[in-house]
N, C-alpha and C. Protein backbone atom coordinates (compact mmCIF):
# COMPACT_ATOMS: atom_id res chain seq x y z
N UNK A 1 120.01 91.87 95.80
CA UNK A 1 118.56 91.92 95.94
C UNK A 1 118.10 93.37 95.75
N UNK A 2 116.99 93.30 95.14
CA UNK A 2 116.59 94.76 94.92
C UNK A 2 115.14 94.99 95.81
N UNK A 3 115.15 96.26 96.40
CA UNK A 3 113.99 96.34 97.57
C UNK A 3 113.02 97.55 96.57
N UNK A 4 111.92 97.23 96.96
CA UNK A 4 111.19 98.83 96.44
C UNK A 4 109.97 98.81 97.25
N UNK A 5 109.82 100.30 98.35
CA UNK A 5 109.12 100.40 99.14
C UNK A 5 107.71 101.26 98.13
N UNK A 6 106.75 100.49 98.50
CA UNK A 6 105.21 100.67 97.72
C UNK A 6 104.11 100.92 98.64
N UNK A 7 103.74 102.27 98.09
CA UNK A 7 102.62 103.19 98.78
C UNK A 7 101.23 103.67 97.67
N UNK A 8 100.39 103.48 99.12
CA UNK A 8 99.14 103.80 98.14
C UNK A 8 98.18 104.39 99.48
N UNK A 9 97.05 105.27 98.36
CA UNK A 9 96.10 105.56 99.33
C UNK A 9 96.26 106.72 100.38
N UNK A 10 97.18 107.97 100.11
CA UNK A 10 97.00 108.73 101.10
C UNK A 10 96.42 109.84 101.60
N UNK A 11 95.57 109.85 100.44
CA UNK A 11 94.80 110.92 100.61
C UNK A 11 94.49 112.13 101.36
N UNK A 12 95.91 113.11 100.73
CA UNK A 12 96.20 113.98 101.72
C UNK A 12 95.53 115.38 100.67
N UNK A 13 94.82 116.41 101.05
CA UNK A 13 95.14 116.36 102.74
C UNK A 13 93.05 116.14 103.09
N UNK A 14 93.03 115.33 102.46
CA UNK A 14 91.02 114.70 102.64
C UNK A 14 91.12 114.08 104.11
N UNK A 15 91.98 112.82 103.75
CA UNK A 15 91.69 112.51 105.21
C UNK A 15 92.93 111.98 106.17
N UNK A 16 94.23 113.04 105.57
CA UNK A 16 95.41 112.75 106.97
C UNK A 16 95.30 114.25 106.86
N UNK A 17 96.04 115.10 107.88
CA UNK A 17 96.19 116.28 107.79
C UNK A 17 97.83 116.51 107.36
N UNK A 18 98.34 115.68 107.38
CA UNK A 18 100.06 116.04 106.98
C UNK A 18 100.19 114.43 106.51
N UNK A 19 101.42 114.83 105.27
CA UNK A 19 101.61 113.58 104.45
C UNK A 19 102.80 113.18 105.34
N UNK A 20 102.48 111.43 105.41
CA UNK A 20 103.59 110.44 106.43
C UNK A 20 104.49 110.64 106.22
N UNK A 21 105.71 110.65 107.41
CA UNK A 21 107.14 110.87 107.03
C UNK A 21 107.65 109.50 106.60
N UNK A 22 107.70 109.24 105.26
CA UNK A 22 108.24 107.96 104.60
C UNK A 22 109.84 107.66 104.57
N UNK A 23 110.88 108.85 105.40
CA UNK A 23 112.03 108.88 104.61
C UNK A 23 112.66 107.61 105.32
N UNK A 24 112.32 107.07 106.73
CA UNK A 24 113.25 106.05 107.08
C UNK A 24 112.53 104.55 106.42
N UNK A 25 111.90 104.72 105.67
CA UNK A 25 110.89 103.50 105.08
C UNK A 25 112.08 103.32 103.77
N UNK A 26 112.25 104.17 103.45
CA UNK A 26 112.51 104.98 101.86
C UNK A 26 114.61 104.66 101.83
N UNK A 27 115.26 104.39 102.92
CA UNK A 27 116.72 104.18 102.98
C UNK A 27 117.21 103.38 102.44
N UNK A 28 117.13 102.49 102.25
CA UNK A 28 117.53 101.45 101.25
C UNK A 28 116.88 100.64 100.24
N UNK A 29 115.83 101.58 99.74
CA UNK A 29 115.04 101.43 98.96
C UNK A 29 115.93 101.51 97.20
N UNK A 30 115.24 100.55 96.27
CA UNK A 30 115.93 101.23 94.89
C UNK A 30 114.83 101.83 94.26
N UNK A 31 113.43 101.77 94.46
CA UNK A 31 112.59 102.95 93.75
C UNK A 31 111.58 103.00 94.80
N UNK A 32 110.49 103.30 94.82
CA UNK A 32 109.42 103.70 95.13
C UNK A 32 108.14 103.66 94.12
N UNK A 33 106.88 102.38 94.20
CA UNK A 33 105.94 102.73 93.73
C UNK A 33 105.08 103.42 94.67
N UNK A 34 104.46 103.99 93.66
CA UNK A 34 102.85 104.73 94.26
C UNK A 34 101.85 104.71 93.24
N UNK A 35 100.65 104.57 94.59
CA UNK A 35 100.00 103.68 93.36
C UNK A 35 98.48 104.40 93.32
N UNK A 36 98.37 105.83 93.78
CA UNK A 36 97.64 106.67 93.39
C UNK A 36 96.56 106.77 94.58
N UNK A 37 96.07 108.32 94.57
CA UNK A 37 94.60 108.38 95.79
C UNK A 37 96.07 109.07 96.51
N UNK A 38 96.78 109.70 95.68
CA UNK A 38 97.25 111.14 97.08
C UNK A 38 96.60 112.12 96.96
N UNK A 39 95.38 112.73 96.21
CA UNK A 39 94.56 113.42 96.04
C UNK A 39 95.17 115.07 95.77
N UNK A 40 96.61 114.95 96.24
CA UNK A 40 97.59 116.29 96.20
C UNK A 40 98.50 115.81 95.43
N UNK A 41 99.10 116.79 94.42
CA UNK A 41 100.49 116.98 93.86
C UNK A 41 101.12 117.09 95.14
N UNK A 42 100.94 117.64 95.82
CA UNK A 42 101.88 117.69 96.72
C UNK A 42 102.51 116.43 97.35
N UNK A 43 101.93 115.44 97.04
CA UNK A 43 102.28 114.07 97.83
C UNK A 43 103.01 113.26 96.87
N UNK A 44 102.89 113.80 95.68
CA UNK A 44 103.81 113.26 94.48
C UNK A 44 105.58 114.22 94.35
N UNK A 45 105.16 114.95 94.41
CA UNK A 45 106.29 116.25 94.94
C UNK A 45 107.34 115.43 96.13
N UNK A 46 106.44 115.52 97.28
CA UNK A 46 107.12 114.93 98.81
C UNK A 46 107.95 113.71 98.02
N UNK A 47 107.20 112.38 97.72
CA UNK A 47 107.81 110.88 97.16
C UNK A 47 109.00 111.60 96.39
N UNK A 48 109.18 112.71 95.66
CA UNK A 48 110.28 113.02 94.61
C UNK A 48 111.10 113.26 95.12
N UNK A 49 111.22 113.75 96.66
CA UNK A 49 111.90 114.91 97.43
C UNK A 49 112.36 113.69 98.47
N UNK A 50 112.33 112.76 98.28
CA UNK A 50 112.90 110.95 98.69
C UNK A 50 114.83 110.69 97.92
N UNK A 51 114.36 111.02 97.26
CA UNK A 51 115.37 110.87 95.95
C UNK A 51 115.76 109.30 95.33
N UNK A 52 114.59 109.19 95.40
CA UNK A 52 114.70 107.51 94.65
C UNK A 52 113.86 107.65 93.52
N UNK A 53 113.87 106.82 92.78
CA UNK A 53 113.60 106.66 91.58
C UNK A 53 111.70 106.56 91.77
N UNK A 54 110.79 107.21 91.34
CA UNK A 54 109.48 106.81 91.83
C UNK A 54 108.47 106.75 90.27
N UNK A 55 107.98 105.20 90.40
CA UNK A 55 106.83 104.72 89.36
C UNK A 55 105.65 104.99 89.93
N UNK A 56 104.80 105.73 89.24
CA UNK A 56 103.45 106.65 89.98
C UNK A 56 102.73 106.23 89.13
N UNK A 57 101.33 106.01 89.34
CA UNK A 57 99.95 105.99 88.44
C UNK A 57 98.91 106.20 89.60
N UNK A 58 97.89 107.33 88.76
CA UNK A 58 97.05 107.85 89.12
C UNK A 58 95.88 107.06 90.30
N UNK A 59 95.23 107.68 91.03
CA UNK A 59 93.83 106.74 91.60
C UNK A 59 92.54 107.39 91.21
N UNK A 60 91.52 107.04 91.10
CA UNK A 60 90.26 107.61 91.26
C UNK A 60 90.02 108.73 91.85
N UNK A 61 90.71 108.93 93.21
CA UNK A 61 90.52 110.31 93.67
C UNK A 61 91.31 111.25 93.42
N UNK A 62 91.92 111.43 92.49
CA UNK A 62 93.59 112.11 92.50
C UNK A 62 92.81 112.98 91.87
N UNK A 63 93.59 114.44 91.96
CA UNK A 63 92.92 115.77 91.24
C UNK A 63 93.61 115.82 89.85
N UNK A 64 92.79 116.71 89.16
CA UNK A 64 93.26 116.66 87.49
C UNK A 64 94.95 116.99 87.31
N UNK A 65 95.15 117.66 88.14
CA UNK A 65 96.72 117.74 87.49
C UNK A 65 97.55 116.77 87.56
N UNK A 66 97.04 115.73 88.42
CA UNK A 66 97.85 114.03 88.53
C UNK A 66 97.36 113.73 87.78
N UNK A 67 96.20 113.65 87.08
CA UNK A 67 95.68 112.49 86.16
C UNK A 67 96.15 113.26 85.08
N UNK A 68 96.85 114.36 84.78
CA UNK A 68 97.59 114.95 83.50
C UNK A 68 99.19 114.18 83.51
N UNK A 69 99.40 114.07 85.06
CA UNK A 69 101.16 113.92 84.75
C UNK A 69 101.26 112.57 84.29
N UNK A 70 100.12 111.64 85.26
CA UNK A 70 100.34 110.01 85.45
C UNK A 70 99.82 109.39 84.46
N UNK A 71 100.15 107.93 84.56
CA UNK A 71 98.77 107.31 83.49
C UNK A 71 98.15 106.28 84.52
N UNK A 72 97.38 105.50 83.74
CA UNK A 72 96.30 104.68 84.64
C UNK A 72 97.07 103.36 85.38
N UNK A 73 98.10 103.21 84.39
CA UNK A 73 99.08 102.01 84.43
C UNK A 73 100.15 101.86 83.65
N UNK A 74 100.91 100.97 84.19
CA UNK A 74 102.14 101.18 83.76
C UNK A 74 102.84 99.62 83.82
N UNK A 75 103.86 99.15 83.07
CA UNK A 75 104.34 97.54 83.27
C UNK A 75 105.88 98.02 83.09
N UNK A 76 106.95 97.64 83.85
CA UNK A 76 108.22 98.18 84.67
C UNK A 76 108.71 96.31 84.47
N UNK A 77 109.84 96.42 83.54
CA UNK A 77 110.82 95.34 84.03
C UNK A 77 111.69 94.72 84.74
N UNK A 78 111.91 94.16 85.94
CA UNK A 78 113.09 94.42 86.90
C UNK A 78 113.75 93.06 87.22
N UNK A 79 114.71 92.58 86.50
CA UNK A 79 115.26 91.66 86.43
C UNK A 79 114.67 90.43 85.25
N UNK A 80 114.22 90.99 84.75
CA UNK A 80 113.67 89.76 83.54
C UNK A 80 112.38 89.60 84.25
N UNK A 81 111.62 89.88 85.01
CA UNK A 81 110.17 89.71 85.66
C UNK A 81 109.69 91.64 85.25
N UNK A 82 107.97 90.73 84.78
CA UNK A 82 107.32 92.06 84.56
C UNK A 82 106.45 92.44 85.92
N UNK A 83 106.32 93.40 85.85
CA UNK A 83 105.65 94.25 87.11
C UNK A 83 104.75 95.12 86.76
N UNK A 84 103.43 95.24 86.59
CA UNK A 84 102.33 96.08 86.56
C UNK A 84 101.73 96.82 87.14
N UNK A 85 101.96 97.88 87.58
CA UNK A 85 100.99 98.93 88.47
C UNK A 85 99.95 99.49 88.28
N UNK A 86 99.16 99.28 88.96
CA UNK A 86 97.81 100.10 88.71
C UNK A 86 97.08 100.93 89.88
N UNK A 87 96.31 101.22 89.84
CA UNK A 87 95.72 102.16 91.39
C UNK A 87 94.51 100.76 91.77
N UNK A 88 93.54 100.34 90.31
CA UNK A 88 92.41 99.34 90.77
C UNK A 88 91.06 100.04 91.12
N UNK A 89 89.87 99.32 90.94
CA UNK A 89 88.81 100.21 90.48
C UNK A 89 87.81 98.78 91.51
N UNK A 90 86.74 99.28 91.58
CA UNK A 90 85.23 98.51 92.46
C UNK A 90 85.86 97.84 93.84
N UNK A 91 85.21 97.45 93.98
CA UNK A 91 85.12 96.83 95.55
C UNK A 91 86.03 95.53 95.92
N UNK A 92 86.38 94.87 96.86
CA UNK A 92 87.50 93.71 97.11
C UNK A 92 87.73 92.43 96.40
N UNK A 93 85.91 92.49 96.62
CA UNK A 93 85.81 91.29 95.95
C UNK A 93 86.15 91.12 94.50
N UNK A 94 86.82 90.25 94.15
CA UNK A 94 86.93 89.65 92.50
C UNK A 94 88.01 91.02 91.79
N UNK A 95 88.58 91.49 92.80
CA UNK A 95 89.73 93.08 92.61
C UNK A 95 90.97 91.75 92.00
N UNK A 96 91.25 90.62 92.06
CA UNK A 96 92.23 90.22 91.11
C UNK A 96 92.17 90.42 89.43
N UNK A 97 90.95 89.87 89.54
CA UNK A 97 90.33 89.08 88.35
C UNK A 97 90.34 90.87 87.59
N UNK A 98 89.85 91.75 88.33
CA UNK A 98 90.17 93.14 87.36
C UNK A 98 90.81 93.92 87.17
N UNK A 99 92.12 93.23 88.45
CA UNK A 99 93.67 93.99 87.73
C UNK A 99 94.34 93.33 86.60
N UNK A 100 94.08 92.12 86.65
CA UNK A 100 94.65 91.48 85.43
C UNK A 100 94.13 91.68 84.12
N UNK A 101 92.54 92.08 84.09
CA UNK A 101 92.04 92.27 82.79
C UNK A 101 92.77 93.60 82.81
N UNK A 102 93.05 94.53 83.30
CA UNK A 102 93.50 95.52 83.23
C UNK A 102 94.33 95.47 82.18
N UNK A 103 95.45 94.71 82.06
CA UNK A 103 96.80 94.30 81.25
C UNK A 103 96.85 93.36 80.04
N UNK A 104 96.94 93.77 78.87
CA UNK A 104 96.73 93.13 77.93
C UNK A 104 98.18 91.44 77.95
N UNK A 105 99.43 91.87 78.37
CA UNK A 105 100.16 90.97 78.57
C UNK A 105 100.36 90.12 80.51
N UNK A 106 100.85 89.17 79.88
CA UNK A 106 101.31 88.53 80.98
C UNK A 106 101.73 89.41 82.06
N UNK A 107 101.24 88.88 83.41
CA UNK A 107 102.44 90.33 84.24
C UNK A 107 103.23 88.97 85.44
N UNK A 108 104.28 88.94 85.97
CA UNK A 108 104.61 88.02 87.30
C UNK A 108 104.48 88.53 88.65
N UNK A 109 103.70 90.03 88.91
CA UNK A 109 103.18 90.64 90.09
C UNK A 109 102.41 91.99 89.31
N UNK A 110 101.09 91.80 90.10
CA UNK A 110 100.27 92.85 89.91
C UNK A 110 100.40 93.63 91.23
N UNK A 111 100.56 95.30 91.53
CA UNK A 111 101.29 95.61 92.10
C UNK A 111 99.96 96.97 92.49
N UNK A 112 99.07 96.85 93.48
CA UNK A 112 97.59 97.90 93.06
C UNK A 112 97.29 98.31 94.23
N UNK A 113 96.64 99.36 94.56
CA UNK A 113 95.63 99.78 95.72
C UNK A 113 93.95 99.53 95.56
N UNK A 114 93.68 100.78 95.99
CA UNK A 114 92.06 101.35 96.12
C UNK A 114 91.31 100.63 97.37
N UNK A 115 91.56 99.39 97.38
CA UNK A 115 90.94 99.24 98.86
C UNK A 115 91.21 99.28 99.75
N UNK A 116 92.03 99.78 100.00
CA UNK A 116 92.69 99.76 101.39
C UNK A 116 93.10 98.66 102.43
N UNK A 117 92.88 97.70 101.50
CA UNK A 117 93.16 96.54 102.79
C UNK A 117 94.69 95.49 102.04
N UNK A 118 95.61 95.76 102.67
CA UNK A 118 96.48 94.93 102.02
C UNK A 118 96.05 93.61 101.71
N UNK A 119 97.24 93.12 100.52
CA UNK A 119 97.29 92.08 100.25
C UNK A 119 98.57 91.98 99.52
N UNK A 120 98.77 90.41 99.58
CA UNK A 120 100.18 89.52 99.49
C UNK A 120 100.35 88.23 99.43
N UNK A 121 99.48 87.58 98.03
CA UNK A 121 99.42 86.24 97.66
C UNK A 121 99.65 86.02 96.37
N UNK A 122 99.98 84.61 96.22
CA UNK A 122 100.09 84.06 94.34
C UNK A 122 98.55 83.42 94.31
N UNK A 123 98.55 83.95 93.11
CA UNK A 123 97.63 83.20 92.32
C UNK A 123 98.05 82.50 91.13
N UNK A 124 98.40 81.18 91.03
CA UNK A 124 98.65 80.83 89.52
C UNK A 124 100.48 81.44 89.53
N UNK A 125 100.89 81.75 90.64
CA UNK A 125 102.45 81.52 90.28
C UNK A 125 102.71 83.56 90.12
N UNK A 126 102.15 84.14 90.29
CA UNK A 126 101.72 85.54 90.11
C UNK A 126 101.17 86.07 91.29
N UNK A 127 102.35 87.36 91.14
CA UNK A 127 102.39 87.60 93.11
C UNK A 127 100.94 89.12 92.84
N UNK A 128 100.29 88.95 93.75
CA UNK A 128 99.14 89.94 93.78
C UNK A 128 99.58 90.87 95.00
N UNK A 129 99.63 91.95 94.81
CA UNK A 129 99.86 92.85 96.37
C UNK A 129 99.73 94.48 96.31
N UNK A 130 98.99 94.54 97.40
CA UNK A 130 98.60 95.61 97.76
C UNK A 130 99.23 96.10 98.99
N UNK A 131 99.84 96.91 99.03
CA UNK A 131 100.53 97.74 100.09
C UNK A 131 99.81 97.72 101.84
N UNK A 132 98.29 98.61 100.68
CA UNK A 132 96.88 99.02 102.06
C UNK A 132 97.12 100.31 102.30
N UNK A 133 97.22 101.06 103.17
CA UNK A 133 96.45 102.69 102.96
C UNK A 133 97.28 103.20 104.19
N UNK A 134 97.77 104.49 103.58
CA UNK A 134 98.46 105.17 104.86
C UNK A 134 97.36 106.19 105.30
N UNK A 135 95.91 105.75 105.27
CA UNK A 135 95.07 107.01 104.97
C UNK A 135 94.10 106.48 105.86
N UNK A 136 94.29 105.19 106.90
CA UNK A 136 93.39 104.56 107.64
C UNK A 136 93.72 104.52 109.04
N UNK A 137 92.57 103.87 110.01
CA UNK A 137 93.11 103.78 111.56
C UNK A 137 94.31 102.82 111.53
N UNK A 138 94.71 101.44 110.38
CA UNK A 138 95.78 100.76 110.55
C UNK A 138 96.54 101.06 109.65
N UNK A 139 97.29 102.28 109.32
CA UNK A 139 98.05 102.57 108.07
C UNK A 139 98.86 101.66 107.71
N UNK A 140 99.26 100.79 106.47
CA UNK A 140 100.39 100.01 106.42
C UNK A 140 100.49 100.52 104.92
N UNK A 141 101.89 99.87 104.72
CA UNK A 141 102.60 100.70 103.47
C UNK A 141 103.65 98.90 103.08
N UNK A 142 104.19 98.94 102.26
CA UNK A 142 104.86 97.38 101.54
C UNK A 142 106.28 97.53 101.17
N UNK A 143 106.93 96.66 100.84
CA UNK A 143 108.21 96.63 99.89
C UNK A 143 108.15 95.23 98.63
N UNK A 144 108.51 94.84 98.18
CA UNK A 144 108.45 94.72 96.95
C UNK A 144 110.19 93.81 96.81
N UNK A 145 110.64 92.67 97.31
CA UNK A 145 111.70 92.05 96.96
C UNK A 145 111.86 91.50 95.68
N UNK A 146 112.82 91.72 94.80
CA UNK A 146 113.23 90.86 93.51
C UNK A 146 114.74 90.03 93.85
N UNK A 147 114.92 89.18 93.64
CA UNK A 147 115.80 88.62 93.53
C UNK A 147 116.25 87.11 92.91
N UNK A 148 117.07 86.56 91.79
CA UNK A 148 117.03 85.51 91.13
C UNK A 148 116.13 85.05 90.74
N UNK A 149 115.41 85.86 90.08
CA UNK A 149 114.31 85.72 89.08
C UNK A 149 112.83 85.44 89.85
N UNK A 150 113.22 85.59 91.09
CA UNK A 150 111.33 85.59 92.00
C UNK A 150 111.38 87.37 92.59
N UNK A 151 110.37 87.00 92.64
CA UNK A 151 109.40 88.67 93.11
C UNK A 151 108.63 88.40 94.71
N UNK A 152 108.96 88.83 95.55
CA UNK A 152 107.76 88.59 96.64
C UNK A 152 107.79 89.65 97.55
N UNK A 153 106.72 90.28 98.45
CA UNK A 153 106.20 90.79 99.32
C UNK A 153 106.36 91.13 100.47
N UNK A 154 106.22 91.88 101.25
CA UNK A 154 105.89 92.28 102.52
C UNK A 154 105.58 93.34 103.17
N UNK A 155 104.44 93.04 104.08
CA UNK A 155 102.84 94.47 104.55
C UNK A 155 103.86 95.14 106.00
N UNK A 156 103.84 95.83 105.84
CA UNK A 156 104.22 96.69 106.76
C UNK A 156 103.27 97.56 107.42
N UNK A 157 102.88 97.26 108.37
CA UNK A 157 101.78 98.23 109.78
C UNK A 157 102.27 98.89 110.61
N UNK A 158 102.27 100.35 110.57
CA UNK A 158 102.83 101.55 111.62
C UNK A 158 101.92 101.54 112.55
């Protein structure tokens, strides 16, 4: 089984004053997404300094030198299932319907932030999930299971 612990939203240092200590999240992890709104290189730096493998794309609030390294999105193969990351753009409502236009191909998990409120459902056989925000009064952060050709979820609240 392959695990991958997925973070979004931390917007350091706007509104935590020190970036979360992720490393016991991060132990038996095989990569690390992030999924943008650390507003610091420095929080892309820290995830590197993990030593796992880390798939990054930018957020809305991220400063120009992330939106130089990252791109907006990205689609990652992991076991014969595609995986799409994005950061995600407007408000909660109808936030499926515009990660998927996001992606010109099929994806079997859309994998996004920006609102801060997790999520962890299929739609149509297609796992939707959002981590949620280490940058709030209920910080929660995700992992990301693959195994025998299914993909599924789980929200984690510190």
């Amino acid at each position: 089984m392959i695990k991958i612990l997925v973070v979004s939203d931390i917007h350091y240092p706007d509104r935590v004053s020190v970036i979360p200590d992720l490393s016991k999240f991060a132990i038996d992890v095989k990569a690390i997404f992030a999924l943008g709104d650390f507003t610091s290189f420095d929080v892309l730096n820290y995830l590197s300094s993990l030593k796992k493998i880390v798939y990054a794309v930018y957020g809305n609030m991220d400063e120009p030198l992330l939106k130089e390294h990252l791109r907006d999105k990205i689609s990652i193969e992991i076991e014969g299932l595609k995986v799409c990351l994005t950061h995600g753009n407007g408000g909660p409502k109808g936030i499926e319907e515009r990660i998927r236009a996001t992606f010109e191909a099929r994806c079997n998990a859309f994998v996004f932030g920006h609102t801060h409120q997790p999520m962890n459902k299929y739609i149509d056989e297609t796992l939707y999930f959002n981590p949620g925000s280490l940058a709030i009064q209920n910080p929660s952060l995700g992992y990301l299971f693959v195994e025998d050709g299914n993909i599924w979820g789980d929200i984690v609240y510190l």
